[in-house]
Protein backbone atom coordinates (compact mmCIF):
# COMPACT_ATOMS: atom_id res chain seq x y z
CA UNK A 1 -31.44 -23.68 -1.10
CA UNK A 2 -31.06 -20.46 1.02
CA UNK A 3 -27.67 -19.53 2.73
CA UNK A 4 -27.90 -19.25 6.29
CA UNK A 5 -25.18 -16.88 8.75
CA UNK A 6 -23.19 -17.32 12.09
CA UNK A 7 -21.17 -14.64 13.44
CA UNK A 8 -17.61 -16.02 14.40
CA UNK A 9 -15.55 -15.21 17.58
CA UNK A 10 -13.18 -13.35 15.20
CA UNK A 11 -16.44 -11.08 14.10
CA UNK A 12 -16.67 -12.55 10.98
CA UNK A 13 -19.87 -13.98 9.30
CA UNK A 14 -19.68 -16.65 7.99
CA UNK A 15 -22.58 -17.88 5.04
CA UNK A 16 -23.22 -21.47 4.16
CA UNK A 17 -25.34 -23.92 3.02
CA UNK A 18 -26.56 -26.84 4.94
CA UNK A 19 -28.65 -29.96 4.15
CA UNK A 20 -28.77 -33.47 6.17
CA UNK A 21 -28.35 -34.93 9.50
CA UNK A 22 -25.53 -37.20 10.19
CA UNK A 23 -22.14 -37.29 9.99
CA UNK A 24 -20.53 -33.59 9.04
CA UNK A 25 -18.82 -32.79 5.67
CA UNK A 26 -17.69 -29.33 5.47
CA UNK A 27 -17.06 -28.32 1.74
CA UNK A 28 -14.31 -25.25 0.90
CA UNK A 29 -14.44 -23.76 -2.30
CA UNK A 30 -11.78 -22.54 -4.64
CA UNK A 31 -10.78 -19.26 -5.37
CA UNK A 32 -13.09 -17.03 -7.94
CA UNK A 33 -15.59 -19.10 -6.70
CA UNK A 34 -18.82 -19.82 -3.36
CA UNK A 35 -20.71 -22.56 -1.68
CA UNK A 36 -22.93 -22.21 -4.80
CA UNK A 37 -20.44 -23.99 -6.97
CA UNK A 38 -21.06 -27.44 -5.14
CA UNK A 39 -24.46 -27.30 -5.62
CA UNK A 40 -23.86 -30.02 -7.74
CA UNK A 41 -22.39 -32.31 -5.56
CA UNK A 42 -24.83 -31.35 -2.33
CA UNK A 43 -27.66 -32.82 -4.62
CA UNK A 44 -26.34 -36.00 -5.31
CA UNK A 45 -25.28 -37.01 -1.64
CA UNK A 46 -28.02 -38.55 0.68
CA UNK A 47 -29.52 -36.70 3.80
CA UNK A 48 -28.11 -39.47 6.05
CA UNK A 49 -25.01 -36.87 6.29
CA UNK A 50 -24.74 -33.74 7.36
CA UNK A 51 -23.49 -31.48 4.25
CA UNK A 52 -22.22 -27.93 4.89
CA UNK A 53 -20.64 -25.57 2.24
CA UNK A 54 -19.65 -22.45 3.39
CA UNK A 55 -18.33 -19.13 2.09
CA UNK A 56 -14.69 -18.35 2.83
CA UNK A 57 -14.09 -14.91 3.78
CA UNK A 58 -14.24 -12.12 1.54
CA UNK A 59 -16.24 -14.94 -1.05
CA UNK A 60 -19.99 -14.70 -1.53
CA UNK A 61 -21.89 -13.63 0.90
CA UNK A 62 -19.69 -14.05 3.97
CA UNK A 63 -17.91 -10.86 5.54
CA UNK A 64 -14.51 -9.07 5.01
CA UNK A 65 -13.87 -7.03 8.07
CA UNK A 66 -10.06 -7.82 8.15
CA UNK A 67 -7.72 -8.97 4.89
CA UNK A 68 -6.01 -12.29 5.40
CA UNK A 69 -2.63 -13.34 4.55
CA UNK A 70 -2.60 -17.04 4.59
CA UNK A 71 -5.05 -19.80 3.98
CA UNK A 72 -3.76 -21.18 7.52
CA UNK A 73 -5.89 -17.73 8.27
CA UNK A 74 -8.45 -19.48 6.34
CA UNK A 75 -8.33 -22.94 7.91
CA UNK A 76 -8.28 -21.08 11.28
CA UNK A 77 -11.65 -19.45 10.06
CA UNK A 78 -12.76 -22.66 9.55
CA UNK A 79 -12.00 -24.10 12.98
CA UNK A 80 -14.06 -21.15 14.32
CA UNK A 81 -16.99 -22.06 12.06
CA UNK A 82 -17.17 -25.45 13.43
CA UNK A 83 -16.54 -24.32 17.06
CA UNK A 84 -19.75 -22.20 16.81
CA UNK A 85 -21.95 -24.41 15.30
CA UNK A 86 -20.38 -26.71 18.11
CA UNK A 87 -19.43 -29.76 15.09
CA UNK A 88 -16.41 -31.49 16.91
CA UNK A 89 -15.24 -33.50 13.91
CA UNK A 90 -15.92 -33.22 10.27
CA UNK A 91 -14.52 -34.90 6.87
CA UNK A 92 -12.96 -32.17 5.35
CA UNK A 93 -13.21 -31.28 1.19
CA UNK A 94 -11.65 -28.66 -0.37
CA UNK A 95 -11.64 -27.71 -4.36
CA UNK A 96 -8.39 -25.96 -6.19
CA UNK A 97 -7.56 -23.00 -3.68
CA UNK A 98 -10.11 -25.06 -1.09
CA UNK A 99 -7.63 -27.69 -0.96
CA UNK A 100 -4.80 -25.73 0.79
CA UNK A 101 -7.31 -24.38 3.01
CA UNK A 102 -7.99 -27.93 3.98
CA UNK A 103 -4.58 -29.26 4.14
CA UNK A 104 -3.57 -26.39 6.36
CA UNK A 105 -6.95 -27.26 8.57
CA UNK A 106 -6.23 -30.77 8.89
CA UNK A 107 -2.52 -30.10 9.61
CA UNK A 108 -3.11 -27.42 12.39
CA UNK A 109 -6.62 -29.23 13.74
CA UNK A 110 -6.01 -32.64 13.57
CA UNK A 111 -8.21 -34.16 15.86
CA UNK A 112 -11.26 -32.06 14.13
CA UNK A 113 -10.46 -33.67 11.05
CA UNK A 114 -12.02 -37.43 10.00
CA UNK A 115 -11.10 -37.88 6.82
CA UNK A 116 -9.35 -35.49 4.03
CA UNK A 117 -10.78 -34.94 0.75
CA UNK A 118 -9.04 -32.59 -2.09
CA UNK A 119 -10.60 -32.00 -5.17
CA UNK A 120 -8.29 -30.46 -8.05
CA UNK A 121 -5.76 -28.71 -5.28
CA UNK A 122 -3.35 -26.92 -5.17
CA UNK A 123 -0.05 -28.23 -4.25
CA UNK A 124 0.59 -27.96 -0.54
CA UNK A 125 4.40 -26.61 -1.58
CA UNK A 126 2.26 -23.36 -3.35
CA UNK A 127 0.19 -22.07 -6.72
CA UNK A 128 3.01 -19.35 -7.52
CA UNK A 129 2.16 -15.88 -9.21
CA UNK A 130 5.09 -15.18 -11.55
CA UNK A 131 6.72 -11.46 -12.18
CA UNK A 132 5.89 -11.25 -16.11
CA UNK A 133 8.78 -9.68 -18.16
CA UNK A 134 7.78 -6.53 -20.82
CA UNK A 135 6.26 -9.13 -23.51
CA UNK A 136 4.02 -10.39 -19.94
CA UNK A 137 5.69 -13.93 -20.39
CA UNK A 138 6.66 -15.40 -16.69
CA UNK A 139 9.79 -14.92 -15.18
CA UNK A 140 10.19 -18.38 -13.70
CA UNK A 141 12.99 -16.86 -10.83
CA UNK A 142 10.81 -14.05 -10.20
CA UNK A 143 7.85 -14.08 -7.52
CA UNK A 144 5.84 -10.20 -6.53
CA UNK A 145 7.68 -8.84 -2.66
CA UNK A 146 4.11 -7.87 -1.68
CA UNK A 147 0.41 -7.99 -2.27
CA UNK A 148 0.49 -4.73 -4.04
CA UNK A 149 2.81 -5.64 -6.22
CA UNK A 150 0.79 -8.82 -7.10
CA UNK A 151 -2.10 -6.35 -7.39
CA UNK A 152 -0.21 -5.01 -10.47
CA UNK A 153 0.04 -8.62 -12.20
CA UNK A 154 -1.18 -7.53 -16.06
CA UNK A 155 -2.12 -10.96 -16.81
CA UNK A 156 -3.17 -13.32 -13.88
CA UNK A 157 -4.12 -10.00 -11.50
CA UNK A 158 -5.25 -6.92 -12.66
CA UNK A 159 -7.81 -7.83 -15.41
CA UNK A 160 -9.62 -9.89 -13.04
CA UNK A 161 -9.62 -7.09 -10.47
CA UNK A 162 -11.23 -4.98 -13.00
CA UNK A 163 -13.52 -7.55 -14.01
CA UNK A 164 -15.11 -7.94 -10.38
CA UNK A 165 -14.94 -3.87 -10.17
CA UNK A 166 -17.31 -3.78 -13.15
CA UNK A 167 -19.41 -7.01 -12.67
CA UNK A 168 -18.56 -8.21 -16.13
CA UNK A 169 -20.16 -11.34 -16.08
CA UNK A 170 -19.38 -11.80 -20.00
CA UNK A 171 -15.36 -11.61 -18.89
CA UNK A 172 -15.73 -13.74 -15.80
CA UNK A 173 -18.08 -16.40 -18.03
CA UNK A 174 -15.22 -15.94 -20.32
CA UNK A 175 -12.48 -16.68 -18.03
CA UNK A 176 -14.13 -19.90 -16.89
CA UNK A 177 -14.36 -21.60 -19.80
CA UNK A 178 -10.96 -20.64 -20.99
CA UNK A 179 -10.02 -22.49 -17.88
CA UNK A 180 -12.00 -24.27 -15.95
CA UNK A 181 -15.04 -25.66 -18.41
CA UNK A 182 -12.45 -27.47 -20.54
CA UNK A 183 -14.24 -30.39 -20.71
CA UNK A 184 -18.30 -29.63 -20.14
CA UNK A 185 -20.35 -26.14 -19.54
CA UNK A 186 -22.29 -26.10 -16.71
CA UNK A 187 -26.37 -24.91 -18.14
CA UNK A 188 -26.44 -21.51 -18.90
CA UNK A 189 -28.80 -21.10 -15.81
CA UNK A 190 -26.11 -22.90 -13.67
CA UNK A 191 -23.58 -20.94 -15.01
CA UNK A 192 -25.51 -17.36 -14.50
CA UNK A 193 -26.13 -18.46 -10.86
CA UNK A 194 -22.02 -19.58 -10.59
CA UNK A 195 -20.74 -16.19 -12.09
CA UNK A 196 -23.04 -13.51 -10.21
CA UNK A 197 -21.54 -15.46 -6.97
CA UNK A 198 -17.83 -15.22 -8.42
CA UNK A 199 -18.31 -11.93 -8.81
CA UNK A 200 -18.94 -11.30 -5.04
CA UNK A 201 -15.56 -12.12 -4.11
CA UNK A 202 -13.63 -9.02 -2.53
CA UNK A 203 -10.40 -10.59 -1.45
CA UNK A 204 -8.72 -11.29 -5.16
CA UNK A 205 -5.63 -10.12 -4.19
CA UNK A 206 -5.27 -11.65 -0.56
CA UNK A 207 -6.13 -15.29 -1.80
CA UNK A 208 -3.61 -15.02 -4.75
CA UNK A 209 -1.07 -14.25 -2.38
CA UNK A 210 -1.95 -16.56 0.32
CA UNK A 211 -1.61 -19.54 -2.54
CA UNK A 212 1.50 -18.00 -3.56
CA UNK A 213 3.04 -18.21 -0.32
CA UNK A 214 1.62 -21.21 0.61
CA UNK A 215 4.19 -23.79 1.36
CA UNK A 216 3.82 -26.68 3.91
CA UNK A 217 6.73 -28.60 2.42
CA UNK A 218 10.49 -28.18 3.96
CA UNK A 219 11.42 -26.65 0.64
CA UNK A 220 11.68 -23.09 -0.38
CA UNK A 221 9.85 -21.71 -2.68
CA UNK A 222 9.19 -17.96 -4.70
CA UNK A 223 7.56 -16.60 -1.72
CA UNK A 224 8.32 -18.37 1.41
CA UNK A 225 10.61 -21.38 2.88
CA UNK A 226 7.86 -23.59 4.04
CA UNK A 227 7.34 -24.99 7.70
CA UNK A 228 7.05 -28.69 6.85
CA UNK A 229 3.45 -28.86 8.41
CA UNK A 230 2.27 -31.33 5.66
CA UNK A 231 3.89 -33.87 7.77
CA UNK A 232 1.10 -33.32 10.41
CA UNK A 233 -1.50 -34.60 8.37
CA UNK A 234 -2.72 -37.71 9.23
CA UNK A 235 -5.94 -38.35 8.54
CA UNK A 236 -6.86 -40.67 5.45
CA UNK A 237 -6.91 -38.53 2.42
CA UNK A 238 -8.93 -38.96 -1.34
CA UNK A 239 -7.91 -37.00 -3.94
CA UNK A 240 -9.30 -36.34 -7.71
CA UNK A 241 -7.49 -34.70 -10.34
CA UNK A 242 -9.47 -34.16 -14.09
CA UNK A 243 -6.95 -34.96 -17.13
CA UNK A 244 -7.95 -32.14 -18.71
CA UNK A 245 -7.60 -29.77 -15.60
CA UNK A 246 -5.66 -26.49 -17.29
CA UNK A 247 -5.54 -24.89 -13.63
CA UNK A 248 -3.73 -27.39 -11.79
CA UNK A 249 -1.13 -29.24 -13.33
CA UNK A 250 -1.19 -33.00 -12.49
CA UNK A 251 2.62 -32.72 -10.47
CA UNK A 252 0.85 -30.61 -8.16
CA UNK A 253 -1.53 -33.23 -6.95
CA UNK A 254 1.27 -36.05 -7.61
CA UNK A 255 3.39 -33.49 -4.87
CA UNK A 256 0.03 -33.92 -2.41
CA UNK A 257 -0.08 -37.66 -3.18
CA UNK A 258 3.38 -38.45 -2.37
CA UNK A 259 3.70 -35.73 0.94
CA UNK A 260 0.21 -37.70 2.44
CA UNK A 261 0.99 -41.50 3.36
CA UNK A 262 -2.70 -42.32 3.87
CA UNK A 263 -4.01 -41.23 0.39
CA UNK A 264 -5.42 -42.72 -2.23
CA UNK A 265 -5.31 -40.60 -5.81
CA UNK A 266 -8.55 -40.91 -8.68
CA UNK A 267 -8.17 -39.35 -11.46
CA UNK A 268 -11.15 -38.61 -13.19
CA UNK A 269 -11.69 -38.93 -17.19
CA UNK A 270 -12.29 -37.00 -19.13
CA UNK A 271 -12.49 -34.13 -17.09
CA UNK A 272 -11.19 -30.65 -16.20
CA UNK A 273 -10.96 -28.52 -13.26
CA UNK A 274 -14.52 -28.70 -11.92
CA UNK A 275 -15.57 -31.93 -11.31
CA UNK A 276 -18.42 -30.86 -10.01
CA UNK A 277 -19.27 -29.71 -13.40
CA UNK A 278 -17.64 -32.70 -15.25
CA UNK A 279 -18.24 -35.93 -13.62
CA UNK A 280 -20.24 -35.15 -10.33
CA UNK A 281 -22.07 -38.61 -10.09
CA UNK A 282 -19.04 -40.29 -10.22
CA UNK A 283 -17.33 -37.92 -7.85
CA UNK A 284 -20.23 -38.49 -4.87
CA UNK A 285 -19.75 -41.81 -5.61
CA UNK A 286 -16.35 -42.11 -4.72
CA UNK A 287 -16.82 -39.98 -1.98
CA UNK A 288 -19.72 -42.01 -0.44
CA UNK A 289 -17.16 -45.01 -0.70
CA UNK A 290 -14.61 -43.69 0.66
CA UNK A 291 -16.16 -42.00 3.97
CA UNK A 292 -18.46 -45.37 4.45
């Protein structure tokens, strides 16, 4: 499947991968990550519907001509996408990091937005970076004043940033399966094909900190005091959550499930953090059900 390109209105490109006619689903990938990691679920869902995955900016093969400082920059992106392909209304799935990009679209775009589907998310009330003390154990009070302080972050941070400098593929492969392929491996193919595209990603440090001070809840948190704009959401919502997910804790999705009054919450067993790796026939499945 080849990526194809649109130039936004912001003078971005955008890449993304497209199969079907029908009804649009737009998919938004996590962070370390591409369109290429759905791959998985694109195959298993029919060609009566209109599937695109796309690149986020700075990810894969889609531009970086300006740094971003939100994922509401993100979801805006998004909007942008669809305008230009001229899609007026999409369901709208977003994996770990993806998932605040799609809360924050369906909260700012609502009536672009036909259903809401989160996949392993981050809480909408923020994925926090802690300050690590001189052992680099977390200081739970202490969040990084800027990006390049986060930049700095010996654990979370910096080795990744060196990682993506160096294209070490055996670190990244590494990384994944400390966290992410807790349950299954993808095929070593797969997994080739899923770490040369992680390894495109240029924009480490603005997506940590745009999940860090991510908050659409009316609570402070580390980084910011929130703006309550998870209230806006009102489309029906599916989530997932793996029981073996190491990434996102299970209160972050139970957070999502209780802020979102028209969702319904599957958790998925066993599993970890990529269902899409994990359990992808039954995850089409219950997405097919629940946009039909």
């Amino acid at each position: 499947m080849q990526k194809k390109f649109v130039q936004l209105k912001n003078g971005e490109t955008y890449a993304y991968l497209e199969k079907g006619q029908g009804p649009v689903m737009i998919l938004i990938h996590g962070n370390l990550s591409s369109s290429v990691y759905y791959l998985p679920l694109i195959e298993r869902l029919p060609e009566n519907i209109r599937v695109i995955a796309l690149d986020l900016r700075g990810f894969g093969d889609s531009s970086y001509l300006q740094r971003f400082d939100s994922l509401a920059n993100l979801a805006t992106d998004v909007q942008l996408f669809m305008s230009e392909l001229k899609i007026d209304k999409a369901t709208i799935v977003g994996w770990s990091l993806g998932g605040g990009v799609a809360m924050e679209f369906a909260s700012r775009y609502p009536k672009s937005t036909a259903k809401l589907i989160l996949i392993n998310s981050t809480t909408h009330k923020g994925y926090p970076i802690f300050k690590k003390d001189q052992n680099n154990a977390p200081i739970l009070t202490e969040g990084y004043k800027s990006k390049d302080e986060l930049a700095t972050d010996p654990l979370q941070v910096k080795p990744i940033l060196e990682a993506i400098a160096t294209e070490n593929a055996f670190f990244m492969s590494y990384i994944y399966d400390l966290t992410i392929y807790t349950h299954q491996k993808p095929t070593p193919e797969a997994n080739q094909l899923y770490i040369k595209e992680t390894l495109k990603q240029r924009c480490l440090v603005d997506a940590d900190y745009a999940l860090a001070c991510l908050n659409m809840s009316d609570t402070p948190n580390l980084y910011t005091k929130g703006d309550g704009s998870i209230k806006q959401i009102k489309a029906d919502t599916l989530m997932f959550w793996g029981n073996l997910d190491k990434t996102v804790p299970e209160y972050m999705v139970l957070d999502n499930l209780k802020a979102l009054p028209n969702a319904k919450y599957v958790k998925l067993e066993p599993c970890g953090h990529s269902p899409l790796v994990d359990q992808p026939d039954q995850l089409a499945q219950e997405i097919l059900k629940f946009i039909q």
